[in-house]
Each structure stands twice: as structure tokens, then as C-alpha cells.
PDB file of N, CA and C in Angstrom:
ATOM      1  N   UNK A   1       9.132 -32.123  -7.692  1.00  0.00           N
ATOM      2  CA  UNK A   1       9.572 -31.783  -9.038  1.00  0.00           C
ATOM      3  C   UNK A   1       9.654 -30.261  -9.167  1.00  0.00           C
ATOM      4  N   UNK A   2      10.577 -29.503  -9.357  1.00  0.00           N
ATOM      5  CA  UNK A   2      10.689 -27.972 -10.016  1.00  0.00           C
ATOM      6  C   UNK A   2      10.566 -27.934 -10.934  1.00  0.00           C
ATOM      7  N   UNK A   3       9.127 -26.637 -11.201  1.00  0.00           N
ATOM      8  CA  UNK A   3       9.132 -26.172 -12.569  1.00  0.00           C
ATOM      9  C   UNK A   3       9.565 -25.930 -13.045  1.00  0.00           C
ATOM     10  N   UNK A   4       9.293 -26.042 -14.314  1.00  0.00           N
ATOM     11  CA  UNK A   4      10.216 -25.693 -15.408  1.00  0.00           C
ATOM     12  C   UNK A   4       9.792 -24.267 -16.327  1.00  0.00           C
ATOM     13  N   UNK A   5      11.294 -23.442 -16.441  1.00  0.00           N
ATOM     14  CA  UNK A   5      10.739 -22.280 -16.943  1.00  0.00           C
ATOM     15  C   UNK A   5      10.355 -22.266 -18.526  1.00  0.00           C
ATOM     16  N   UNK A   6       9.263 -21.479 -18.685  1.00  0.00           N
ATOM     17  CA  UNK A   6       8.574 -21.254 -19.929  1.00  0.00           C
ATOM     18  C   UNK A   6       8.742 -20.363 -20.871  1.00  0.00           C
ATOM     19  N   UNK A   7       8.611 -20.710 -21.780  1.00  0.00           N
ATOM     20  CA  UNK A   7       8.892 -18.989 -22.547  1.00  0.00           C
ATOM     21  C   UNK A   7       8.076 -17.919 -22.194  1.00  0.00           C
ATOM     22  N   UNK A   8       8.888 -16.688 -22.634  1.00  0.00           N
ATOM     23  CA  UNK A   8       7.697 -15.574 -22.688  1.00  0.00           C
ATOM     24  C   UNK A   8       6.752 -15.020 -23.521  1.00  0.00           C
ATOM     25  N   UNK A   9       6.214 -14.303 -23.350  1.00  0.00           N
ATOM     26  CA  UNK A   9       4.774 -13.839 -24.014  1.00  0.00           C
ATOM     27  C   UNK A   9       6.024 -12.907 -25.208  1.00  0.00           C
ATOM     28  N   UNK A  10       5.675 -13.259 -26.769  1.00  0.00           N
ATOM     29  CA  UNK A  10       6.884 -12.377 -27.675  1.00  0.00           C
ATOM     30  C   UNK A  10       7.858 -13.695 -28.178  1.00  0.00           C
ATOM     31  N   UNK A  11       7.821 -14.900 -27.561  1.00  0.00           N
ATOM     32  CA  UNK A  11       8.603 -15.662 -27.439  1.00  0.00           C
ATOM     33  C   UNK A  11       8.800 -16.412 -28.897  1.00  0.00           C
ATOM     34  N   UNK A  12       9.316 -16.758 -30.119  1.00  0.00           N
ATOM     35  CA  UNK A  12       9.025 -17.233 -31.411  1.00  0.00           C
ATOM     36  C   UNK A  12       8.916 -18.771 -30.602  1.00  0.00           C
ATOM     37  N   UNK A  13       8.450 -19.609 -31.197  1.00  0.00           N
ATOM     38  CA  UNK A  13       8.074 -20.940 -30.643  1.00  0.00           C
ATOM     39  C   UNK A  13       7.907 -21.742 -32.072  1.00  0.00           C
ATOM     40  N   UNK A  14       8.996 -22.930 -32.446  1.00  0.00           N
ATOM     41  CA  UNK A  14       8.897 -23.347 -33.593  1.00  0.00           C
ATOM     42  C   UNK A  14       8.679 -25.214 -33.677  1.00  0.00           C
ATOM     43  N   UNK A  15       7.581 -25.369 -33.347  1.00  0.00           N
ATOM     44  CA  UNK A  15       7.050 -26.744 -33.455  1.00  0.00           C
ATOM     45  C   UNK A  15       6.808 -27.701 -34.467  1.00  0.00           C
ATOM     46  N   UNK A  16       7.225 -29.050 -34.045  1.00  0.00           N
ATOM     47  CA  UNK A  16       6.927 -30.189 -35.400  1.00  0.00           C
ATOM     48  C   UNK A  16       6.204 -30.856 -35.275  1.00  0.00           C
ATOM     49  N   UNK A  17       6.073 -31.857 -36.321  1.00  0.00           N
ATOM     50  CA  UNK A  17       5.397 -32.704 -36.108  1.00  0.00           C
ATOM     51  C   UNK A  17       5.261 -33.581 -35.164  1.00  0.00           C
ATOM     52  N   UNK A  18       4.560 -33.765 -34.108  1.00  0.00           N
ATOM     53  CA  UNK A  18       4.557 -34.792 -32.930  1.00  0.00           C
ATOM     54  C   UNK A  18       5.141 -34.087 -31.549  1.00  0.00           C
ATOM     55  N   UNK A  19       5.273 -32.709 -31.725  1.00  0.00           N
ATOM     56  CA  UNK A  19       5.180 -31.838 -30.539  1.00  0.00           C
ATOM     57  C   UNK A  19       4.571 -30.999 -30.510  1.00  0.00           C
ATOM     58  N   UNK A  20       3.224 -31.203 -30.269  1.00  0.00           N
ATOM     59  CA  UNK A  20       2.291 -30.508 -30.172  1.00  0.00           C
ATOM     60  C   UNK A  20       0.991 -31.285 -30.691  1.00  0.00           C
ATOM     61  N   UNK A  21       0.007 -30.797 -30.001  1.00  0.00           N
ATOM     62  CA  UNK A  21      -1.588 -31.689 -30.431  1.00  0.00           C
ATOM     63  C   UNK A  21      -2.412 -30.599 -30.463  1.00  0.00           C
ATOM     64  N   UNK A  22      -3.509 -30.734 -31.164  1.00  0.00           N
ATOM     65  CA  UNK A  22      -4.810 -29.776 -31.326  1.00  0.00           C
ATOM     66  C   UNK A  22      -5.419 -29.844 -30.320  1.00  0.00           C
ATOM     67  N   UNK A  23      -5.824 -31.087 -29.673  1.00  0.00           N
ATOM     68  CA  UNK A  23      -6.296 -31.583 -28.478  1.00  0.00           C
ATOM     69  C   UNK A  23      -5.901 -32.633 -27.661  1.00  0.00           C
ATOM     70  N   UNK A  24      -6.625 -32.842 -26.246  1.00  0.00           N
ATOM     71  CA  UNK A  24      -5.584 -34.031 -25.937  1.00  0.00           C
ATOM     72  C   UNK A  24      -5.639 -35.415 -26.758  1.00  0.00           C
ATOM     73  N   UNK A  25      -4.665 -36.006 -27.237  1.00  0.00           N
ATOM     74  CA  UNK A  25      -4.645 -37.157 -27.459  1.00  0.00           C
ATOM     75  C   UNK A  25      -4.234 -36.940 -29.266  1.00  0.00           C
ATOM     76  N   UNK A  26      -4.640 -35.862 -29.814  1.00  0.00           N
ATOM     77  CA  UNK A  26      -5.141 -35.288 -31.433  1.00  0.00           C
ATOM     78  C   UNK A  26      -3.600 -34.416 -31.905  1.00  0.00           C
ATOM     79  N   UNK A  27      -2.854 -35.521 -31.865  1.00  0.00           N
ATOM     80  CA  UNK A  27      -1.372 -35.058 -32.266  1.00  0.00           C
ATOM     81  C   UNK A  27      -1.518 -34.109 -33.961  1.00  0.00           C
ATOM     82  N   UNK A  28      -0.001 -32.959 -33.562  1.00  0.00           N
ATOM     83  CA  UNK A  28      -0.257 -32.376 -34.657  1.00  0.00           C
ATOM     84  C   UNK A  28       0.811 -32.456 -35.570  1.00  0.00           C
ATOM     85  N   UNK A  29       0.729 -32.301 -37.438  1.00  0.00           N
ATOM     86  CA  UNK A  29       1.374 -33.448 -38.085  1.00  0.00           C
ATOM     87  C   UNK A  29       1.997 -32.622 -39.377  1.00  0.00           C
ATOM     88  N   UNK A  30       1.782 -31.034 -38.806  1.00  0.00           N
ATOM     89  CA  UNK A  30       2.828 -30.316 -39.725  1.00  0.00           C
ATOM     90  C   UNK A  30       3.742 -29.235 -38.742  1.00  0.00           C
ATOM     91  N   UNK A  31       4.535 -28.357 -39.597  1.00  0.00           N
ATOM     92  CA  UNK A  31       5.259 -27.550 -39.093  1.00  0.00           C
ATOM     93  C   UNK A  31       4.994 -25.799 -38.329  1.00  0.00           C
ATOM     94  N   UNK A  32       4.621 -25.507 -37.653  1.00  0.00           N
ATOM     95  CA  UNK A  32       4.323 -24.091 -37.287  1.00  0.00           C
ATOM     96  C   UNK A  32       5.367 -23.368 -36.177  1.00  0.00           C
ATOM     97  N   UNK A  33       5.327 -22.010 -36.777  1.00  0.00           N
ATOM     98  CA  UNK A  33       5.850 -20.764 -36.309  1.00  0.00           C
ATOM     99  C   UNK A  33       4.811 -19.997 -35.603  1.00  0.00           C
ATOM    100  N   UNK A  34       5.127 -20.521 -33.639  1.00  0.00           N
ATOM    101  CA  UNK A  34       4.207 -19.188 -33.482  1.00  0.00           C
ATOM    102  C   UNK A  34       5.188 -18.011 -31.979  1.00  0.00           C
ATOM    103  N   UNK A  35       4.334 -17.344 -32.581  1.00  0.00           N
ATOM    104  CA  UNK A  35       4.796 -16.235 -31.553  1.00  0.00           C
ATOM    105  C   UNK A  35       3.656 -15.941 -30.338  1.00  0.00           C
ATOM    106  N   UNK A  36       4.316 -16.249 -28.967  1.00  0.00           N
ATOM    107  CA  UNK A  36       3.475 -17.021 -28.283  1.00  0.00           C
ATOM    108  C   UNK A  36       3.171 -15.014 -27.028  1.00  0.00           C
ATOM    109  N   UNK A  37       1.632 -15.754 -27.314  1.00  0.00           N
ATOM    110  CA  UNK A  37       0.745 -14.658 -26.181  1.00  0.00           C
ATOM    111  C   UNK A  37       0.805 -15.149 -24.649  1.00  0.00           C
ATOM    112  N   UNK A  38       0.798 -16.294 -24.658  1.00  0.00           N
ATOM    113  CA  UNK A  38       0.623 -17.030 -23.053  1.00  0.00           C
ATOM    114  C   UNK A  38       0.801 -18.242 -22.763  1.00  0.00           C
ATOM    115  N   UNK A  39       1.117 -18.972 -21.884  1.00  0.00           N
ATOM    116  CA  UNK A  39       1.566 -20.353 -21.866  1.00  0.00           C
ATOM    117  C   UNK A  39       0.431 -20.511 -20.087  1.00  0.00           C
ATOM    118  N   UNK A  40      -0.111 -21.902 -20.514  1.00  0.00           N
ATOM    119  CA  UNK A  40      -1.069 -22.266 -19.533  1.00  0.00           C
ATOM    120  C   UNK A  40      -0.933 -23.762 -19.245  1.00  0.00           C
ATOM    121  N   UNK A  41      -1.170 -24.032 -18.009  1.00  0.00           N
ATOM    122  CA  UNK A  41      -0.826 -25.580 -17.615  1.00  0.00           C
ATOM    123  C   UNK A  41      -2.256 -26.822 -18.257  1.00  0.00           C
ATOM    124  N   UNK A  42      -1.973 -27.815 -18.261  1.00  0.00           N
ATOM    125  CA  UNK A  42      -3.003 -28.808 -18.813  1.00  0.00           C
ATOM    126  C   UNK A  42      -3.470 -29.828 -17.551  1.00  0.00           C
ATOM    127  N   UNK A  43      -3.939 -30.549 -17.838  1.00  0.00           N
ATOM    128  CA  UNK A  43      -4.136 -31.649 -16.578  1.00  0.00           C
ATOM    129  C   UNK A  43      -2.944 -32.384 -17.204  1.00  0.00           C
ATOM    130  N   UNK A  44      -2.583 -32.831 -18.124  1.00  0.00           N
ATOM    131  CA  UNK A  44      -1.531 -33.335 -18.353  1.00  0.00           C
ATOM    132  C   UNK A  44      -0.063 -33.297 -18.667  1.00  0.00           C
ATOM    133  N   UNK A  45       0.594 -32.768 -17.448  1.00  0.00           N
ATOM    134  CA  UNK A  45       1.418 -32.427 -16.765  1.00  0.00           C
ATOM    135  C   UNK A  45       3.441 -32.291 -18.193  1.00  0.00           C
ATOM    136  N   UNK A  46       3.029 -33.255 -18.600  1.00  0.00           N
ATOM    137  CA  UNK A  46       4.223 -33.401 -20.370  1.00  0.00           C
ATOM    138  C   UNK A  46       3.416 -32.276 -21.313  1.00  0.00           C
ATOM    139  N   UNK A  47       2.354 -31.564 -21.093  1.00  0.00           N
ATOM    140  CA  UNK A  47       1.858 -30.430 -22.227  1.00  0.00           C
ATOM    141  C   UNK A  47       1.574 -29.289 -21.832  1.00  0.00           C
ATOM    142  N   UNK A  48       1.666 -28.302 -22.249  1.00  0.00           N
ATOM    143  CA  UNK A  48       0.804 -27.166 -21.566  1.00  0.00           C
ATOM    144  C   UNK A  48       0.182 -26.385 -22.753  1.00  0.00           C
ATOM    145  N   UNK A  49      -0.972 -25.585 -22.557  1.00  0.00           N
ATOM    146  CA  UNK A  49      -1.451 -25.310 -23.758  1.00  0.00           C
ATOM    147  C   UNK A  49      -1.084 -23.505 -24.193  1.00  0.00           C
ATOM    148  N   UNK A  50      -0.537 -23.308 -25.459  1.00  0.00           N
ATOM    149  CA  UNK A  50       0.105 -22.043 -25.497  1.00  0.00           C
ATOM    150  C   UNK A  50      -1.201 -21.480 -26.484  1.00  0.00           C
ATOM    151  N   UNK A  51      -1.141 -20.180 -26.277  1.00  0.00           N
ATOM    152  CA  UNK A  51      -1.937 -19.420 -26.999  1.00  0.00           C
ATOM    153  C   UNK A  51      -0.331 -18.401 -27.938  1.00  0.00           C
ATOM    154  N   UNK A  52      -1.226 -18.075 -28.789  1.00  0.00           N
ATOM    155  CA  UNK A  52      -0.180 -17.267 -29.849  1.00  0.00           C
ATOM    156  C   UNK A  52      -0.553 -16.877 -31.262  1.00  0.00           C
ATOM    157  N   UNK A  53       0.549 -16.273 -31.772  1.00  0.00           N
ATOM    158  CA  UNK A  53      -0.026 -16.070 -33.359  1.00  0.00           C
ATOM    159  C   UNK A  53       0.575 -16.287 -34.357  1.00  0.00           C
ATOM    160  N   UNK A  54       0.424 -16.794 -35.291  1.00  0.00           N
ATOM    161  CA  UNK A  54       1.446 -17.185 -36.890  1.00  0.00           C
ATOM    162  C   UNK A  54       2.252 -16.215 -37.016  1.00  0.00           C
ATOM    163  N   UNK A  55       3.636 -16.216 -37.408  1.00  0.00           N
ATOM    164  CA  UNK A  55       4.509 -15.464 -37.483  1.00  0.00           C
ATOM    165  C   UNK A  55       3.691 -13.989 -38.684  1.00  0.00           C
ATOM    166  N   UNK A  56       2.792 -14.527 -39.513  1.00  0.00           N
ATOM    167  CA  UNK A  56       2.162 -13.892 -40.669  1.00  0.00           C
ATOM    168  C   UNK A  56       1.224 -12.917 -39.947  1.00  0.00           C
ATOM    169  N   UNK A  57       0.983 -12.778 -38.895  1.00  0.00           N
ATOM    170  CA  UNK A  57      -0.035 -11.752 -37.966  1.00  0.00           C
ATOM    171  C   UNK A  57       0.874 -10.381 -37.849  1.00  0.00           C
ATOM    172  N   UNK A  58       2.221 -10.931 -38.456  1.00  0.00           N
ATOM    173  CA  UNK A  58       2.810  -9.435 -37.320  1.00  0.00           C
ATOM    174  C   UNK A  58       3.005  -8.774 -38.856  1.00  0.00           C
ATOM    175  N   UNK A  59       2.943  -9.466 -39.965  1.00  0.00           N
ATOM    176  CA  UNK A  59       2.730  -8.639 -41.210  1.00  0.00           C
ATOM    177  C   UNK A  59       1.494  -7.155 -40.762  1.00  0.00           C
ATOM    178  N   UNK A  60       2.623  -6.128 -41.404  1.00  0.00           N
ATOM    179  CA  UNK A  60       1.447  -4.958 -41.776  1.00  0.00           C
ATOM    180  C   UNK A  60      -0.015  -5.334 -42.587  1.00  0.00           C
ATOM    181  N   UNK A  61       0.206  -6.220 -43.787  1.00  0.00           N
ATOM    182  CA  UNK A  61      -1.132  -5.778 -44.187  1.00  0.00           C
ATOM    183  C   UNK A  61      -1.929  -7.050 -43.458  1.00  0.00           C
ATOM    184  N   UNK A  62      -1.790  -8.008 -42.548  1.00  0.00           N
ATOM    185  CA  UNK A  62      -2.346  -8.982 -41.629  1.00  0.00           C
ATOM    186  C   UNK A  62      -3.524  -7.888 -41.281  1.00  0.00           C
ATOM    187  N   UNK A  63      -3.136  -7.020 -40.300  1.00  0.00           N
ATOM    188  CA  UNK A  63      -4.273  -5.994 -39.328  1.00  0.00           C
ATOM    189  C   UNK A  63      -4.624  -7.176 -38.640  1.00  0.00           C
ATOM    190  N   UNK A  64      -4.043  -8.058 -37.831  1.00  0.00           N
ATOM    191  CA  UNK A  64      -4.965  -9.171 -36.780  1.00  0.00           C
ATOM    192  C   UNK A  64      -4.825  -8.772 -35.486  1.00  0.00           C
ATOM    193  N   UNK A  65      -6.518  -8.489 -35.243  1.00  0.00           N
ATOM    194  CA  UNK A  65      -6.308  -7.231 -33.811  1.00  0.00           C
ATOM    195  C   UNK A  65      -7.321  -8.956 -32.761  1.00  0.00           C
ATOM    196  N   UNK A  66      -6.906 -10.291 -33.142  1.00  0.00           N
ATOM    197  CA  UNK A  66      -7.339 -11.297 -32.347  1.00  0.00           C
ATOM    198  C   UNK A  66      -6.541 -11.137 -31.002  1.00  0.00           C
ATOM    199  N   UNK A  67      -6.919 -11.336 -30.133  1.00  0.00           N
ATOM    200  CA  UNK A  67      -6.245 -12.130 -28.963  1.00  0.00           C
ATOM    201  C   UNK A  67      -5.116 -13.316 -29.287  1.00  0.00           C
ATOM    202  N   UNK A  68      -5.256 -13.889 -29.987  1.00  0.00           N
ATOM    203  CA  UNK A  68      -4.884 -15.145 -30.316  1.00  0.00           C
ATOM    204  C   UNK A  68      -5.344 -15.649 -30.833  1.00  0.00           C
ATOM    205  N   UNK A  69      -4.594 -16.251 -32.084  1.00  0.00           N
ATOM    206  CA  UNK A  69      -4.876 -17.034 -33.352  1.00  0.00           C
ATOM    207  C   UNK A  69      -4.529 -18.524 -33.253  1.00  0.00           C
ATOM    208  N   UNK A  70      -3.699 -18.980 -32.629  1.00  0.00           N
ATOM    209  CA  UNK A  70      -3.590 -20.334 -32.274  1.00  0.00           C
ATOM    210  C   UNK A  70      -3.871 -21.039 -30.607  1.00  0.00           C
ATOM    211  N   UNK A  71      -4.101 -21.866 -30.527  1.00  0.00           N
ATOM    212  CA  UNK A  71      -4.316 -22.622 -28.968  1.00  0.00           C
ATOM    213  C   UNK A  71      -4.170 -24.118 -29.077  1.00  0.00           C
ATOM    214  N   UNK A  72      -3.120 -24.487 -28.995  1.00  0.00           N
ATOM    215  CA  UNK A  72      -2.594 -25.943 -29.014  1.00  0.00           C
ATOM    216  C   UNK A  72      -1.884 -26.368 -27.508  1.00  0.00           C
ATOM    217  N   UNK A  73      -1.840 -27.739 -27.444  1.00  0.00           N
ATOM    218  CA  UNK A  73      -0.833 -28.372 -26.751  1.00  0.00           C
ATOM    219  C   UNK A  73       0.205 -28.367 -27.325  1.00  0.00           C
ATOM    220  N   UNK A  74       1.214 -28.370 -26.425  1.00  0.00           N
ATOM    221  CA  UNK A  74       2.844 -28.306 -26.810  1.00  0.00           C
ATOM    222  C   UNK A  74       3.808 -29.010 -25.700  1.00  0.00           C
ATOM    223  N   UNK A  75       4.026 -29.849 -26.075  1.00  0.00           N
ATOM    224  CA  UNK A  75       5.154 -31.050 -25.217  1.00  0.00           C
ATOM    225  C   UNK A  75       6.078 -29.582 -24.138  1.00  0.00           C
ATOM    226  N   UNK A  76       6.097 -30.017 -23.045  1.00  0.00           N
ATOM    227  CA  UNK A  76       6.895 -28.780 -22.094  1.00  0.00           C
ATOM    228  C   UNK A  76       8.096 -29.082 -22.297  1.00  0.00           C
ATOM    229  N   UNK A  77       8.979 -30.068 -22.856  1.00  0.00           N
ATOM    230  CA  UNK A  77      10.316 -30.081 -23.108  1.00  0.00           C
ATOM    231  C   UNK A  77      10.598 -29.119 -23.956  1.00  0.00           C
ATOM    232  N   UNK A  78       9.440 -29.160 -24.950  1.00  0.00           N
ATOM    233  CA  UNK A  78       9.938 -28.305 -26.517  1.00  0.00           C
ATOM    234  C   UNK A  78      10.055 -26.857 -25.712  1.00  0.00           C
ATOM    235  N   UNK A  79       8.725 -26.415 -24.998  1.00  0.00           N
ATOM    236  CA  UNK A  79       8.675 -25.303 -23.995  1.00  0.00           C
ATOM    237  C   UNK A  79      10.206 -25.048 -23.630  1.00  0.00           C
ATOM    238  N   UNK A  80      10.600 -26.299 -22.688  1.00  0.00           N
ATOM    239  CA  UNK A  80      11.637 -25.446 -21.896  1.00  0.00           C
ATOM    240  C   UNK A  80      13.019 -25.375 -22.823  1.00  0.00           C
ATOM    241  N   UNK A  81      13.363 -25.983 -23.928  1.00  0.00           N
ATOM    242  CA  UNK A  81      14.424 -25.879 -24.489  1.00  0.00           C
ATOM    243  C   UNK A  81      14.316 -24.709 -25.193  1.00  0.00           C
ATOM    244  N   UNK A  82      12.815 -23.911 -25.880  1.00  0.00           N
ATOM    245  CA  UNK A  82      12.837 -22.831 -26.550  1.00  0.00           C
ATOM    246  C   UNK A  82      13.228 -21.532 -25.247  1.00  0.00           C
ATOM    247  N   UNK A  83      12.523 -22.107 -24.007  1.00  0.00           N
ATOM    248  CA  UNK A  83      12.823 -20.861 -23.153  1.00  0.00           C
ATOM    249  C   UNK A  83      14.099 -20.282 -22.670  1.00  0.00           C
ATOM    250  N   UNK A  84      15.465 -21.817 -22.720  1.00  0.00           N
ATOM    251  CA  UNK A  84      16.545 -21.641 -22.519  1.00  0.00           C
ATOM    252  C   UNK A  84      17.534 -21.253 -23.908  1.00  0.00           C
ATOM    253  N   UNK A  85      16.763 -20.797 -24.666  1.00  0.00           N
ATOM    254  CA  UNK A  85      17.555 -20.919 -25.948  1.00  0.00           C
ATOM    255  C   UNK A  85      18.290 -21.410 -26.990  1.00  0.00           C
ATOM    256  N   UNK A  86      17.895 -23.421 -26.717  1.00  0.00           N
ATOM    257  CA  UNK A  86      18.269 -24.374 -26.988  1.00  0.00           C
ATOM    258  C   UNK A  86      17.551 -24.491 -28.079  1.00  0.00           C
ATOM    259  N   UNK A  87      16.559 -24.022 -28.874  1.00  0.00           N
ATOM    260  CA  UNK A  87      15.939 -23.910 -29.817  1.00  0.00           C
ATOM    261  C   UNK A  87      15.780 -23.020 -30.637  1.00  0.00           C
ATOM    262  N   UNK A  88      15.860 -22.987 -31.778  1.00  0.00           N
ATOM    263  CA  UNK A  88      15.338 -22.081 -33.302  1.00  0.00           C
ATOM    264  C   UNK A  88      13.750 -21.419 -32.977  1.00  0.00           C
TER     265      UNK A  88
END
């Protein structure tokens, strides 16, 4: 199987309901905007887990000097269609 390319670190990443989980198995059931710090593999090979931050971090009066504000699973299709530009 060839990997599949990922977005980059800067990357906007705009997920729905039922692409993406909090944890494995712990599907997630609203809408988020994130702007992604790093993308990391899972044992379960359809997710990988992205680190990133709410589009609202890059606000001036935010000041969010975190590493990362979010850490979810995210279906790698959604991954690779945002990385090819097939996605919003």
C-alpha cells in the first residue's frame, strides 16, 4: 500500500461530524476548524491523530503560546483530500 500524503503543519483542516473521534472508538459529533501543528500515525491505520489549533488561536487578543490546543483522530481520507486540495 503507498502512503498517502498528509497535510502540512499551517494546513486549515475542516472536519465533521463522523470524521474524526476524541478517542479510539469516541466519534466526534460537531463541526471544527483546525489549523494543524502535526499529523501522527495511530495503530489504526483509517485515522491518524493530528495535533493543531482552533482557527480562534491565531486571533491577536487569543495570546495562545500552547503547543497545541487540539489532539483528535481524523479519518486519513479527510487527511488526504485536504492535502490535495480537494477540500475547504
Amino acid at each position: 500500500m503507498t502512503a498517502r500524503t498528509m497535510p502540512i503543519p499551517g494546513t486549515r483542516l475542516s472536519v465533521r461530524p463522523g470524521e474524526w473521534q476524541t478517542a479510539p472508538g469516541q466519534p466526534g459529533h460537531t463541526y471544527h476548524d483546525i489549523r494543524i501543528v502535526s499529523v501522527h500515525e495511530s495503530p489504526d491505520p483509517a485515522h491518524a491523530w493530528v495535533r493543531g489549533h482552533g482557527l480562534e488561536c491565531a486571533w491577536e487578543s487569543a495570546d495562545c503560546d500552547k503547543p497545541f490546543c487540539f489532539e483528535v483522530l481524523v479519518d486519513v481520507d479527510v487527511l488526504a483530500a485536504t492535502a490535495a486540495g480537494e477540500r475547504p
